[in-house]
Protein backbone atom coordinates (compact mmCIF):
# COMPACT_ATOMS: atom_id res chain seq x y z
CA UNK A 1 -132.84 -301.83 -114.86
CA UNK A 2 -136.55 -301.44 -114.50
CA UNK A 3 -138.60 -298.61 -112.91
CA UNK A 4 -142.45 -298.56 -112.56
CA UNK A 5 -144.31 -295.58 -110.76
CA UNK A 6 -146.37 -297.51 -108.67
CA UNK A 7 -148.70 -301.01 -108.66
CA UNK A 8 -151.67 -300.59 -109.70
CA UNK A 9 -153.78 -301.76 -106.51
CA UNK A 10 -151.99 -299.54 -104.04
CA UNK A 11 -151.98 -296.25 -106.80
CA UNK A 12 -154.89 -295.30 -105.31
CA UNK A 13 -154.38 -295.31 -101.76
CA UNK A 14 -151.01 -294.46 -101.79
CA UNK A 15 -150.87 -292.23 -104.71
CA UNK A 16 -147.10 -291.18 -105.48
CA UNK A 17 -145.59 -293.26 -102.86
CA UNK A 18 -145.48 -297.29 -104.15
CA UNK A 19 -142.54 -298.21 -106.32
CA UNK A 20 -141.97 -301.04 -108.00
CA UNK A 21 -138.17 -301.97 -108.80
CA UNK A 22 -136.04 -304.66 -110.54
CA UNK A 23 -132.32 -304.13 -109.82
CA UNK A 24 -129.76 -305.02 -112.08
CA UNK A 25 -128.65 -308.90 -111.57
CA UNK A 26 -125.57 -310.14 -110.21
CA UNK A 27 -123.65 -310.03 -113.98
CA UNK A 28 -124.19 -305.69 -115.00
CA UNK A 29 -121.08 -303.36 -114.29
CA UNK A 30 -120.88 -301.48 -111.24
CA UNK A 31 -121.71 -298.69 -113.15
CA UNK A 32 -125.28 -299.73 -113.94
CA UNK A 33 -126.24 -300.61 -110.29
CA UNK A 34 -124.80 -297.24 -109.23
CA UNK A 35 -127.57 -295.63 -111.98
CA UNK A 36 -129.68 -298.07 -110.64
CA UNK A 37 -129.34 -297.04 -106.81
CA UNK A 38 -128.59 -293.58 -107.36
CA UNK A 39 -132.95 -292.99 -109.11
CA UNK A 40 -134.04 -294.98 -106.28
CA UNK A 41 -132.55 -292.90 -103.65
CA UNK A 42 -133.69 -289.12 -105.79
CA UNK A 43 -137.32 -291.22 -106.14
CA UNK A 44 -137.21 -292.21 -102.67
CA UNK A 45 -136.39 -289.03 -101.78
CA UNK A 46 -139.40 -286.95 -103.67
CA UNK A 47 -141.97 -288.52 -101.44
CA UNK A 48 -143.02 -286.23 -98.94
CA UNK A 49 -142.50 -287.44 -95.35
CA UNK A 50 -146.20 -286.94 -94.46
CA UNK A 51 -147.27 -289.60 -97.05
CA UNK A 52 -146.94 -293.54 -96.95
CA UNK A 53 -144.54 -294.97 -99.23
CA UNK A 54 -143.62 -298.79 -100.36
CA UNK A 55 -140.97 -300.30 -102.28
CA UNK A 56 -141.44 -303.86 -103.07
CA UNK A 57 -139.75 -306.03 -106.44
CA UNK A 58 -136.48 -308.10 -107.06
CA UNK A 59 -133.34 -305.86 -105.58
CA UNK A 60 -131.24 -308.74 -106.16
CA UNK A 61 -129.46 -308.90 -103.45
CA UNK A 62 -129.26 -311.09 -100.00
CA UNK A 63 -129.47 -309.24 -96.77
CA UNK A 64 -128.58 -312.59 -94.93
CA UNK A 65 -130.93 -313.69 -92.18
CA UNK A 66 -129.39 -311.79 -89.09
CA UNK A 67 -129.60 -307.66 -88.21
CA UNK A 68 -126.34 -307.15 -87.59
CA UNK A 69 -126.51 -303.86 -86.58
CA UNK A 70 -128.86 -301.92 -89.20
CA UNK A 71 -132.26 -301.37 -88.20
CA UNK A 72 -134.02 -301.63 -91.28
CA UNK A 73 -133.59 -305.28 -90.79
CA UNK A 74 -135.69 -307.57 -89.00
CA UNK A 75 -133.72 -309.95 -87.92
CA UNK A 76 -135.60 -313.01 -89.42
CA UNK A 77 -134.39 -313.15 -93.24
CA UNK A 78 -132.75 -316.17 -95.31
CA UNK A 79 -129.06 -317.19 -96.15
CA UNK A 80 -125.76 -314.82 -96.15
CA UNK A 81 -125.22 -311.33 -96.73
CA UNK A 82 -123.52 -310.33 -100.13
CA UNK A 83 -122.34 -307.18 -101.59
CA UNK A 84 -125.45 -305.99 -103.23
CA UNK A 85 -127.59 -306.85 -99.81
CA UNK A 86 -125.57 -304.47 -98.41
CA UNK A 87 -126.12 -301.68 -100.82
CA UNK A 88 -129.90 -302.54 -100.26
CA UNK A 89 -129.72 -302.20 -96.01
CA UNK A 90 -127.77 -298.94 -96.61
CA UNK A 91 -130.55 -297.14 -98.83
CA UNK A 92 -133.65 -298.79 -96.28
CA UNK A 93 -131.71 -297.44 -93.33
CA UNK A 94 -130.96 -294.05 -94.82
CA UNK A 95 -134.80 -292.90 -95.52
CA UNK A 96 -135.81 -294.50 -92.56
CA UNK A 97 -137.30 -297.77 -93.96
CA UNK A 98 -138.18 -301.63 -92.65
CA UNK A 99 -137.86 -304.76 -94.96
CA UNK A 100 -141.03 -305.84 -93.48
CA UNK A 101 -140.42 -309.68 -94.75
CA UNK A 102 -137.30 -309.85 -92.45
CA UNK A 103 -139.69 -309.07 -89.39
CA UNK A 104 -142.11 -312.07 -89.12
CA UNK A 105 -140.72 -315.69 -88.05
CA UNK A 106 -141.37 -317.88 -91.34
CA UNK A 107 -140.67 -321.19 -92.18
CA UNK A 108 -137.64 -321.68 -94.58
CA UNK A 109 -140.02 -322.08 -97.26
CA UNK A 110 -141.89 -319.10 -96.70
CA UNK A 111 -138.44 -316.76 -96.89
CA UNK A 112 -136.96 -318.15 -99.89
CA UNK A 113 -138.16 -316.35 -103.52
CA UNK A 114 -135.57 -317.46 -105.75
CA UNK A 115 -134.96 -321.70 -106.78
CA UNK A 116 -131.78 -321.78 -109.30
CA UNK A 117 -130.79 -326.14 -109.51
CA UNK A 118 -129.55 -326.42 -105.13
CA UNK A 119 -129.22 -322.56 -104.71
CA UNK A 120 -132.08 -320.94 -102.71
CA UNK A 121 -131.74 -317.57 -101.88
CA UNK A 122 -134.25 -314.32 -100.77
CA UNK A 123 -134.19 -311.44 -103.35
CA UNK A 124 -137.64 -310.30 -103.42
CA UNK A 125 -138.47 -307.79 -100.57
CA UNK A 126 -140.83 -304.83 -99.75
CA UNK A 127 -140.16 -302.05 -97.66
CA UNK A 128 -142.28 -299.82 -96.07
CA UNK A 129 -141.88 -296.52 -93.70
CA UNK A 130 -140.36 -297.38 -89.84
CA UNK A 131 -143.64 -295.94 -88.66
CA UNK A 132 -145.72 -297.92 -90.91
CA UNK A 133 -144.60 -301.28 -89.85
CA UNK A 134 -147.92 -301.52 -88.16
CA UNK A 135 -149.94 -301.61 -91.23
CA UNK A 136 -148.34 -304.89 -92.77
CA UNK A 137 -150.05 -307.87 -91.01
CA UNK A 138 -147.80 -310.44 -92.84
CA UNK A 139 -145.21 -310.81 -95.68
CA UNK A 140 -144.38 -314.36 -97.17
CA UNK A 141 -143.02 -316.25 -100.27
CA UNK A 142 -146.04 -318.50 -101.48
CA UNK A 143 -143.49 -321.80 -102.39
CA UNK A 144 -146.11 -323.84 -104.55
CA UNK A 145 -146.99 -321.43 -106.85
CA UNK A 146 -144.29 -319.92 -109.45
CA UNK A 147 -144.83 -316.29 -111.38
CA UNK A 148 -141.74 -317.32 -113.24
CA UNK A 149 -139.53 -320.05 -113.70
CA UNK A 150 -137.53 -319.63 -110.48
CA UNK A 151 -139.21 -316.72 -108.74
CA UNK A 152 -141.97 -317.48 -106.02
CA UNK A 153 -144.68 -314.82 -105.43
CA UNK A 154 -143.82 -313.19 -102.44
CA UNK A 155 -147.50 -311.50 -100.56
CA UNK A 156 -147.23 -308.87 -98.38
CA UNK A 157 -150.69 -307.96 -96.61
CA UNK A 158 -151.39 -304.28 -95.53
CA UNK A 159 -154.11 -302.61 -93.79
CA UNK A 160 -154.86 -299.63 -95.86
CA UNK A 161 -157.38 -297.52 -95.23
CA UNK A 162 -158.52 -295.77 -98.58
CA UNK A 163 -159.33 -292.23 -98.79
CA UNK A 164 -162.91 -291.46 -98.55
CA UNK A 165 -164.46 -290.09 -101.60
CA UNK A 166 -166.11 -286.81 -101.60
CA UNK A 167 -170.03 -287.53 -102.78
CA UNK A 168 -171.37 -284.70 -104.44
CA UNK A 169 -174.26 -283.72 -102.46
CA UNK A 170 -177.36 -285.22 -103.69
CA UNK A 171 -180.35 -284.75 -101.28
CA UNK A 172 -179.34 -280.95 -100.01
CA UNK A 173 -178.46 -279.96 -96.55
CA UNK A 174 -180.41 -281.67 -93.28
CA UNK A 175 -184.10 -280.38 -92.89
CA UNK A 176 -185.82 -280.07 -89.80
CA UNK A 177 -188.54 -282.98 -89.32
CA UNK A 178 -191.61 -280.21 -88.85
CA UNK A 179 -194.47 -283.05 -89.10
CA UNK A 180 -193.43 -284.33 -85.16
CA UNK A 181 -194.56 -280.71 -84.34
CA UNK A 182 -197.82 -281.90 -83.98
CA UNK A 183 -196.74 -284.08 -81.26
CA UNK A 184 -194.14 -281.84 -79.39
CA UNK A 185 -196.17 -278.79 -79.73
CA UNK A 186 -195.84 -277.45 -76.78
CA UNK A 187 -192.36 -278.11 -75.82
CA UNK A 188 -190.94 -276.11 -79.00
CA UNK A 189 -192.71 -273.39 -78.73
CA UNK A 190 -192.17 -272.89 -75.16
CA UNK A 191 -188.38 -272.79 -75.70
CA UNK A 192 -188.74 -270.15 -79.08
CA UNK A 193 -187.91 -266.92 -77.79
CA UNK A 194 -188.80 -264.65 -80.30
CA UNK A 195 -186.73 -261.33 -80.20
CA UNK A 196 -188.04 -257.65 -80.21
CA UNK A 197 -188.80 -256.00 -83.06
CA UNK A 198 -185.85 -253.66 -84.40
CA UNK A 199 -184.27 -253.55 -87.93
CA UNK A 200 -185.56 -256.27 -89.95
CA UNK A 201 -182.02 -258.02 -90.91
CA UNK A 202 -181.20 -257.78 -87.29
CA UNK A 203 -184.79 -259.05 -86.57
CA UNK A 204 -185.21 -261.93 -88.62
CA UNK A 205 -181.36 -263.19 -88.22
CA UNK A 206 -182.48 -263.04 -84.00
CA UNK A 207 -185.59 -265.09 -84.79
CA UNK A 208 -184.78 -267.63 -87.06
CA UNK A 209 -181.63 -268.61 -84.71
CA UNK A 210 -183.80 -268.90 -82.18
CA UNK A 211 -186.03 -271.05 -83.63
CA UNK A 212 -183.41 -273.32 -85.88
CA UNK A 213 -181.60 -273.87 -81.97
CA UNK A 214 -184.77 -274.98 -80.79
CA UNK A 215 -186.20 -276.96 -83.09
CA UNK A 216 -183.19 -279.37 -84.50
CA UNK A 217 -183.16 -280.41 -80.51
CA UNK A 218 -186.97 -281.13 -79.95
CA UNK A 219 -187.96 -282.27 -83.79
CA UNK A 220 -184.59 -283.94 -84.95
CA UNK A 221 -183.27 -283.49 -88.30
CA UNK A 222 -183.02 -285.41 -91.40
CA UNK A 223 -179.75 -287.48 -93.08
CA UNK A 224 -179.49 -286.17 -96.40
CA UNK A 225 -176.83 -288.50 -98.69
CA UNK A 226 -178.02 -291.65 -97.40
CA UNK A 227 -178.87 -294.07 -100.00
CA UNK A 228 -181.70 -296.14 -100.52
CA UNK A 229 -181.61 -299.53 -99.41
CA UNK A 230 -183.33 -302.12 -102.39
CA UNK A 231 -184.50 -304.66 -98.91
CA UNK A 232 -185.16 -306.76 -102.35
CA UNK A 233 -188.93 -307.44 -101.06
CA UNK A 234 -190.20 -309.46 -103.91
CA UNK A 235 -187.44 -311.79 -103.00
CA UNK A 236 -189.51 -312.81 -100.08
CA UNK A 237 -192.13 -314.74 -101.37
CA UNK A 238 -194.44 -317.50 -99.59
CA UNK A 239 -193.10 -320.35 -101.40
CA UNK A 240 -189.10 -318.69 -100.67
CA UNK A 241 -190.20 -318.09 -96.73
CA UNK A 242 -190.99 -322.21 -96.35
CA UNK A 243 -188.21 -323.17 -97.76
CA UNK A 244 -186.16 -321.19 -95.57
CA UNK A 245 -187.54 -322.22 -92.52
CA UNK A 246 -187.60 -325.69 -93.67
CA UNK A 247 -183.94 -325.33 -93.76
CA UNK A 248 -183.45 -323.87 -90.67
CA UNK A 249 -186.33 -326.83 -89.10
CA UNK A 250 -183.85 -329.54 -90.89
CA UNK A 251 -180.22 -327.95 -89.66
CA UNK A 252 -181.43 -327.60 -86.33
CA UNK A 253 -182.36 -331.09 -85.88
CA UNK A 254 -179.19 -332.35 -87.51
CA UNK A 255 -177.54 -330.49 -84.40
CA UNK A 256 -179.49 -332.23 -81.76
CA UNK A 257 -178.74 -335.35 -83.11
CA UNK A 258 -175.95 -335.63 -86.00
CA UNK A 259 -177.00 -338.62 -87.87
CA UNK A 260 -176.60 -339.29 -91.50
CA UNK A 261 -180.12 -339.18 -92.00
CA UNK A 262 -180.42 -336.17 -90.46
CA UNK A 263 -177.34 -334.61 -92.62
CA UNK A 264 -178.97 -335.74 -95.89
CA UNK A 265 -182.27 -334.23 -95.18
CA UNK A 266 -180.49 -331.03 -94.28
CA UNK A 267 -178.78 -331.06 -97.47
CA UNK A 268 -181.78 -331.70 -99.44
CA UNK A 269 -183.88 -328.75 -97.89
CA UNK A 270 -180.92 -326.65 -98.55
CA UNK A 271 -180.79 -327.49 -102.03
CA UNK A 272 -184.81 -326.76 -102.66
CA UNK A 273 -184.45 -323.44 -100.63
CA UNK A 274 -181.33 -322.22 -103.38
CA UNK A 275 -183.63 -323.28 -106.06
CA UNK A 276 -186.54 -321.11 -105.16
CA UNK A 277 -184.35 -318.59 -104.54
CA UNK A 278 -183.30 -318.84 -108.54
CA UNK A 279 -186.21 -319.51 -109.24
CA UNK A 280 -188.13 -316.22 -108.14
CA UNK A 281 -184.99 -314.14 -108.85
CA UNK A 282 -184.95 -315.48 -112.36
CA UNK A 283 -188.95 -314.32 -112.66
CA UNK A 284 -188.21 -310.93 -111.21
CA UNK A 285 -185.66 -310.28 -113.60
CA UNK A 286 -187.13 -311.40 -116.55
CA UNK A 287 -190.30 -309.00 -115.65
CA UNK A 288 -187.93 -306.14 -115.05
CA UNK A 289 -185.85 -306.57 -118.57
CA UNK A 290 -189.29 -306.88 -120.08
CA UNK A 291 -190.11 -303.41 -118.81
CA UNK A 292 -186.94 -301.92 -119.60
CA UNK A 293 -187.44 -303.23 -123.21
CA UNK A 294 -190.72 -301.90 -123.79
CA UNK A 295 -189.72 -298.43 -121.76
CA UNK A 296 -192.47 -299.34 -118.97
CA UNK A 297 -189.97 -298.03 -116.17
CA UNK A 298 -188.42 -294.65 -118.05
CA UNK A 299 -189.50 -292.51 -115.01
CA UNK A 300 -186.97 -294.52 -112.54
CA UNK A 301 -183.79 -293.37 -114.53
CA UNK A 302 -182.92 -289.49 -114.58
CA UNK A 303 -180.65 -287.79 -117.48
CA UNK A 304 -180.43 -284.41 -118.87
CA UNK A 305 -178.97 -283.31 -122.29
CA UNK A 306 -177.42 -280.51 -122.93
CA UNK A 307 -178.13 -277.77 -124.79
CA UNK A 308 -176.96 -279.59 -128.08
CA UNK A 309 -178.74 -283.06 -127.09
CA UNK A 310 -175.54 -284.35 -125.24
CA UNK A 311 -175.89 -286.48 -122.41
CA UNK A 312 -174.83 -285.20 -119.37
CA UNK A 313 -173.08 -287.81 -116.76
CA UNK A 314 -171.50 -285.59 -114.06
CA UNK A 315 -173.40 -283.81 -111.76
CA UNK A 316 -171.47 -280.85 -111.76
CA UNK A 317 -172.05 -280.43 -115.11
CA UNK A 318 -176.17 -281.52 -114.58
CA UNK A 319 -176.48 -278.61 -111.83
CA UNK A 320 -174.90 -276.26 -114.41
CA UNK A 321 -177.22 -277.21 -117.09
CA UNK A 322 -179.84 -276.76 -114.85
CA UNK A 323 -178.79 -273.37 -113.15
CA UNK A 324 -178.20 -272.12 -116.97
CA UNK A 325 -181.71 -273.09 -118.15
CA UNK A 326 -183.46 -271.28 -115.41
CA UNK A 327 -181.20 -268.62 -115.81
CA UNK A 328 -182.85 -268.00 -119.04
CA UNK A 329 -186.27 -268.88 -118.33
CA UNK A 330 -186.33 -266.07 -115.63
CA UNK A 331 -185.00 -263.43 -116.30
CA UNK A 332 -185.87 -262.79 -120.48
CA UNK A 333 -189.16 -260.94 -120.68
CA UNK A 334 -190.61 -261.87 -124.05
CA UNK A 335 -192.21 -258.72 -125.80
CA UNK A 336 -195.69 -257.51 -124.87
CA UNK A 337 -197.64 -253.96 -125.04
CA UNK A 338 -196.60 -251.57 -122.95
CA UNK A 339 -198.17 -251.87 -119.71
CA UNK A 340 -200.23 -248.50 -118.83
CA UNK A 341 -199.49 -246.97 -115.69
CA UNK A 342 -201.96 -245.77 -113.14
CA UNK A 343 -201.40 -242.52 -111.49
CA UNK A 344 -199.56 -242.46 -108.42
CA UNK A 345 -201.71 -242.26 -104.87
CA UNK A 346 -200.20 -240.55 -102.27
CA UNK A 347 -200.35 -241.07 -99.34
CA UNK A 348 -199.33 -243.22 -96.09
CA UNK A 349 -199.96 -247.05 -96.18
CA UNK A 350 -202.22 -248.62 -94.10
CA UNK A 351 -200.67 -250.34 -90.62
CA UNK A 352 -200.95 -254.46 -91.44
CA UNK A 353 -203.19 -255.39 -88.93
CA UNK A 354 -203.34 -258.56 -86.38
CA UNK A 355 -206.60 -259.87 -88.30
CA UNK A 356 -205.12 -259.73 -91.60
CA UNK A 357 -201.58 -261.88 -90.65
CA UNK A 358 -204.13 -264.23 -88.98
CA UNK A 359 -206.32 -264.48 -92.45
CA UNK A 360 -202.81 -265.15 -94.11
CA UNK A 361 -201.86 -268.26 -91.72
CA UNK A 362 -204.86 -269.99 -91.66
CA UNK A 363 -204.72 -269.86 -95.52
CA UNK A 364 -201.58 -271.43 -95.47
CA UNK A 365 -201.00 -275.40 -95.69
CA UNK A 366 -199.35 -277.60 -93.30
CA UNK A 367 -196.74 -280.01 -94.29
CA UNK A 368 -195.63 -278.25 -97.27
CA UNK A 369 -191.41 -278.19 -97.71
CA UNK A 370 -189.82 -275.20 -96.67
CA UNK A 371 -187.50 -272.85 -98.22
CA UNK A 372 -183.73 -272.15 -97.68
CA UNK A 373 -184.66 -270.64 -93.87
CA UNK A 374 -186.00 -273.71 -93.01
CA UNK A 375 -188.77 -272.17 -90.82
CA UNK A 376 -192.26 -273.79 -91.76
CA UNK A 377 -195.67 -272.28 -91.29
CA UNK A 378 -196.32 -275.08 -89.21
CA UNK A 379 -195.22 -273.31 -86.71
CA UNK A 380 -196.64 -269.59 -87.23
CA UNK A 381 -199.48 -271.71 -87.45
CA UNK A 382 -199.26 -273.41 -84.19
CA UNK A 383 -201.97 -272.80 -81.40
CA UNK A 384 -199.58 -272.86 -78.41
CA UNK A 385 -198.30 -269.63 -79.01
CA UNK A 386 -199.48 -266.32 -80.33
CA UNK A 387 -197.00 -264.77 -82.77
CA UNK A 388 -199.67 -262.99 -84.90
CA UNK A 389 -198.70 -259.94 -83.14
CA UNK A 390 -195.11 -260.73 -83.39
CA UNK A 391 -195.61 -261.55 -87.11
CA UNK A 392 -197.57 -258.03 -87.64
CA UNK A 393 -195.17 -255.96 -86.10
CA UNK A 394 -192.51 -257.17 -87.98
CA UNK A 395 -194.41 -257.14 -91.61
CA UNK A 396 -194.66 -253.29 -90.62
CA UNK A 397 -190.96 -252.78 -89.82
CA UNK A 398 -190.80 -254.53 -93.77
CA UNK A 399 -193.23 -251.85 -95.36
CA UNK A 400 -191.38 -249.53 -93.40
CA UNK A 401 -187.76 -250.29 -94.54
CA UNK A 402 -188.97 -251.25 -98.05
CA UNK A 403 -186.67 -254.22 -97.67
CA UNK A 404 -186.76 -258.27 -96.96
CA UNK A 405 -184.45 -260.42 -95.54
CA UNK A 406 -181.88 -261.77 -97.76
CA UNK A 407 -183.10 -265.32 -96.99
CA UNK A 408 -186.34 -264.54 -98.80
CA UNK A 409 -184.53 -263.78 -101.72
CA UNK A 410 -183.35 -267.25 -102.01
CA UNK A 411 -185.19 -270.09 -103.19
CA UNK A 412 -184.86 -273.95 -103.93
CA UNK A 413 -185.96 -274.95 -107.34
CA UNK A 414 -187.32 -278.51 -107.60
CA UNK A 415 -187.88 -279.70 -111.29
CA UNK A 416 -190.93 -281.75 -111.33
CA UNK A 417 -191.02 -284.27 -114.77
CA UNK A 418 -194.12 -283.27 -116.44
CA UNK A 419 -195.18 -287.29 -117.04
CA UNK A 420 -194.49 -286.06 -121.15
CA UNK A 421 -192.00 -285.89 -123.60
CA UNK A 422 -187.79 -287.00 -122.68
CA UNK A 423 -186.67 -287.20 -119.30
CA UNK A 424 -183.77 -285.80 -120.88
CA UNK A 425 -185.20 -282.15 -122.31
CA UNK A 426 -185.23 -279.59 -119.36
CA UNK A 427 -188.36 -277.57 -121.36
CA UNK A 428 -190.18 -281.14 -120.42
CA UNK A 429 -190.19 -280.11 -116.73
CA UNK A 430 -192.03 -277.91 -114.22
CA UNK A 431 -189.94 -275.73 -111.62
CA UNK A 432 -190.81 -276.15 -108.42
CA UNK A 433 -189.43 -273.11 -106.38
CA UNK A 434 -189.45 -273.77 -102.47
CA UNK A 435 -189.71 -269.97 -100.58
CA UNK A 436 -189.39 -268.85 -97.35
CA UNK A 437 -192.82 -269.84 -95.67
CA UNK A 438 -192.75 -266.46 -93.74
CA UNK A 439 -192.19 -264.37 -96.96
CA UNK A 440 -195.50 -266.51 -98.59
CA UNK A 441 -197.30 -265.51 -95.55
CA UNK A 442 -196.47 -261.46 -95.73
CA UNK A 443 -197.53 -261.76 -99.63
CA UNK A 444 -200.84 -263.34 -99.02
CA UNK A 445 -201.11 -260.13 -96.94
CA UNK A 446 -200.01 -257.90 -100.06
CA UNK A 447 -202.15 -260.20 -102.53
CA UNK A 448 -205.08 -259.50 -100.79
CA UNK A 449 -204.76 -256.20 -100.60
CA UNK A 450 -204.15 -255.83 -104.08
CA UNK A 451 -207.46 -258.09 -104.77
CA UNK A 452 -209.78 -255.41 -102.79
CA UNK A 453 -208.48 -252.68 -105.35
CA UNK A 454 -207.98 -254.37 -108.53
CA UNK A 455 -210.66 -256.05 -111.11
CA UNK A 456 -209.14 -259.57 -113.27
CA UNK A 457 -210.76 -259.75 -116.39
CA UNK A 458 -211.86 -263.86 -117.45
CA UNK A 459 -208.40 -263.62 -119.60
CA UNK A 460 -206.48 -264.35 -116.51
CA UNK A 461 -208.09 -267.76 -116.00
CA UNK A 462 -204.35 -269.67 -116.20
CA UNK A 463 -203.28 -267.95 -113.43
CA UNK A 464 -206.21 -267.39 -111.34
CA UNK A 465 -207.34 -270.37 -109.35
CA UNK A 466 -211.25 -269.25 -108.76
CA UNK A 467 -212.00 -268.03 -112.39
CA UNK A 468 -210.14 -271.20 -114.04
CA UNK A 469 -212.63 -273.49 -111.45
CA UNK A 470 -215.56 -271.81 -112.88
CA UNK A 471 -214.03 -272.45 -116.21
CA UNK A 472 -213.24 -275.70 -115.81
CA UNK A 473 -216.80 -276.53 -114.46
CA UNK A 474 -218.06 -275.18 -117.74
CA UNK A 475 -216.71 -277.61 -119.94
């Protein structure tokens, strides 16, 4: 008595619910094939009704070529019924199961799995759920091939769809395309209707719905997750593109008129047209492993190490190692003097003005990525509307409730290879962190008041773009 939990092909799709059996033969006790019967039914039995299920092997027994009254049976098997094909219509018809090789008209040949001297008998069979009869296309015995001495391979073909993987999301969620704005200008901002100005969570939530439902349906939005498709260009040479059409030329003259002659040169421009193909495929490769060996194409494969110089493979574990490394890069201050503190001035601040959130705009670039809200400057920017005033009113209702939106908390880190050092060290890249456009737009506001106050001494020439010009033009 054999059991097997499943064949290895269908594991997948079917998961717990393809057997494999081998019965005991016609010589073992009663006892044995009661054993035998008795796990197949408890098996049977543990697969839940919900889920596909198929038992297929040697049951040795002969169900005999007529129904007969049980259902399980097609009515289009081989030879007699005995004792043990019995037993095997009793188990298919109490969980509700279909020999599916009794249910297609075959040739006697194509029934028949077992050759013993004259005797020719069916003892192979697979058997599959009433209501998924429709997924087996065909069942038959193959009769010139052999898988042992007397058996015959018996192939049963079934439509299974497998289960869709779940891709780990590698491009982030769909963006809005903000570079047609250009072109459909006017129709998106004539739909945007920005609401009044109120509390700013309340605010902001009512304004970027408005413009995310607008947008998406004038602009379109991108398909993150699709892959990139290698059109295999350098396959398409000259020399490749005249063979090809010579073959084409030669084939469709052998149609108008199908001569030998005609055949022949067919077959002879077919032949040259597989050899360029080699030919430039074998050059392409041999450039590309000659890259590879010399490291000339290191910036095309991505891999991260952890923190103990381990290779990282799953991209779970890659997004962790890179969450954890900013983690750490953020938020530990390194030690420094104490910073002296200015004394307080009292006193009201000063009302943003309309001029000021105009300043801030202009300064702003077009076509840059957005942050998490997905609202570009592109369109504060945009000279079909006026939300300056909009804009300023709701900067003050900011300074006034000394908060932000929570979706300018929130940012996208990109890290950006630094063209030095391993792909694989994390330290050997630059982070990239996309913000909210609109937040960028309210701190050029703050930065420039802070500029009309404050004095930078030369020091600061990292981070200060005019003074580390000057410096830069000094060398």
């Amino acid at each position: 008595m054999q059991w097997n939990h499943g064949f290895p092909s269908l594991a997948s799709s079917l998961t717990e619910g393809s057997r494999e059996a081998y019965a005991p033969g016609t010589g073992c006790s009663q006892q044995t094939k009661d054993k035998f019967w008795n796990l197949l039914d408890e098996k049977t039995a543990e697969v839940p009704l919900q889920e596909a299920i198929v038992v297929a092997g040697n049951l040795n027994g002969h169900v005999g070529a007529t129904k007969d009254g049980y259902i399980c049976h097609g009515g289009f098997g081989y030879g007699s019924r005995n004792t043990d094909g019995q037993r095997i219509l009793e188990y298919a018809d109490s969980h509700n199961l279909a020999i599916v090789n009794t249910r297609f008209r075959k040739r006697d040949s194509h029934l028949i799995t077992f050759y013993s001297g004259e005797n020719r008998t069916q003892i192979d069979f697979v058997l599959v759920r009433h209501r998924d009869q429709g997924l087996v296309t065909d069942a038959k015995t193959v009769p010139c091939e052999t898988v042992a001495t007397q058996h015959r391979p018996l192939i049963c073909t079934l439509k299974i769809a497998p289960p869709k993987p779940k891709l780990a999301e590698r491009c982030g969620p769909a963006r809005i395309k903000w570079w047609r704005l250009k072109e459909k200008e006017e129709a998106v901002v004539s739909s945007i209707l920005l609401p009044a100005v109120t509390t700013v969570d309340e605010t902001w939530k009512g304004a970027a719905e408005a413009i995310t439902r607008v947008a998406p349906s004038k602009l379109g939005v991108t398909k993150p997750g699709r892959r990139m498709l290698d059109k295999q260009t350098w396959l398409w040479t000259d020399h490749v593109r005249d063979k090809v059409h010579e073959k084409k030329k030669q084939y469709h003259a052998f149609l108008i008129e199908k001569t030998a002659d005609n055949w022949q040169c067919y077959q002879i421009a077919k032949k040259e047209t597989k050899k360029a193909v080699v030919s430039q495929k074998a050059a392409h490769y041999a450039d590309l492993n000659k890259k590879l060996e010399f490291g000339m194409v290191s910036e095309k494969f991505f891999d991260i190490n952890d923190e103990n110089g381990r290779l990282l493979t799953d991209r779970r574990q890659v997004l962790e190692r890179w969450r954890e490394y900013f983690a750490n890069i953020s938020t530990v201050e390194f030690a420094h003097p104490a910073i002296p503190c200015a004394p307080p001035v009292h006193g009201p601040v000063q009302k943003i003005t309309v001029s000021e959130t105009i300043t801030a705009m202009k300064k702003m670039k077009s076509g840059k990525a957005s942050g998490p809200d997905d609202v570009a400057a592109d369109l504060w920017k945009s000279i079909g509307w006026n939300p300056a005033g909009w804009l300023t009113e709701f900067f003050n209702q900011l300074v006034a409730e000394k908060k932000v939106p929570e979706s300018w908390q929130q940012s996208t880190t990109i890290p950006i290879w630094k063209k030095k050092g391993s792909l694989g060290d994390c330290t050997r890249y630059r982070p990239i962190p996309l913000l909210s456009h609109s937040m960028k737009i309210f701190e050029r506001i703050v930065d420039s008041r802070i500029r009309d106050i404050v004095e930078l001494t030369n020091n600061q020439c990292g981070w200060v773009w005019c003074v580390r010009n000057e410096m830069v033009a000094s060398r």
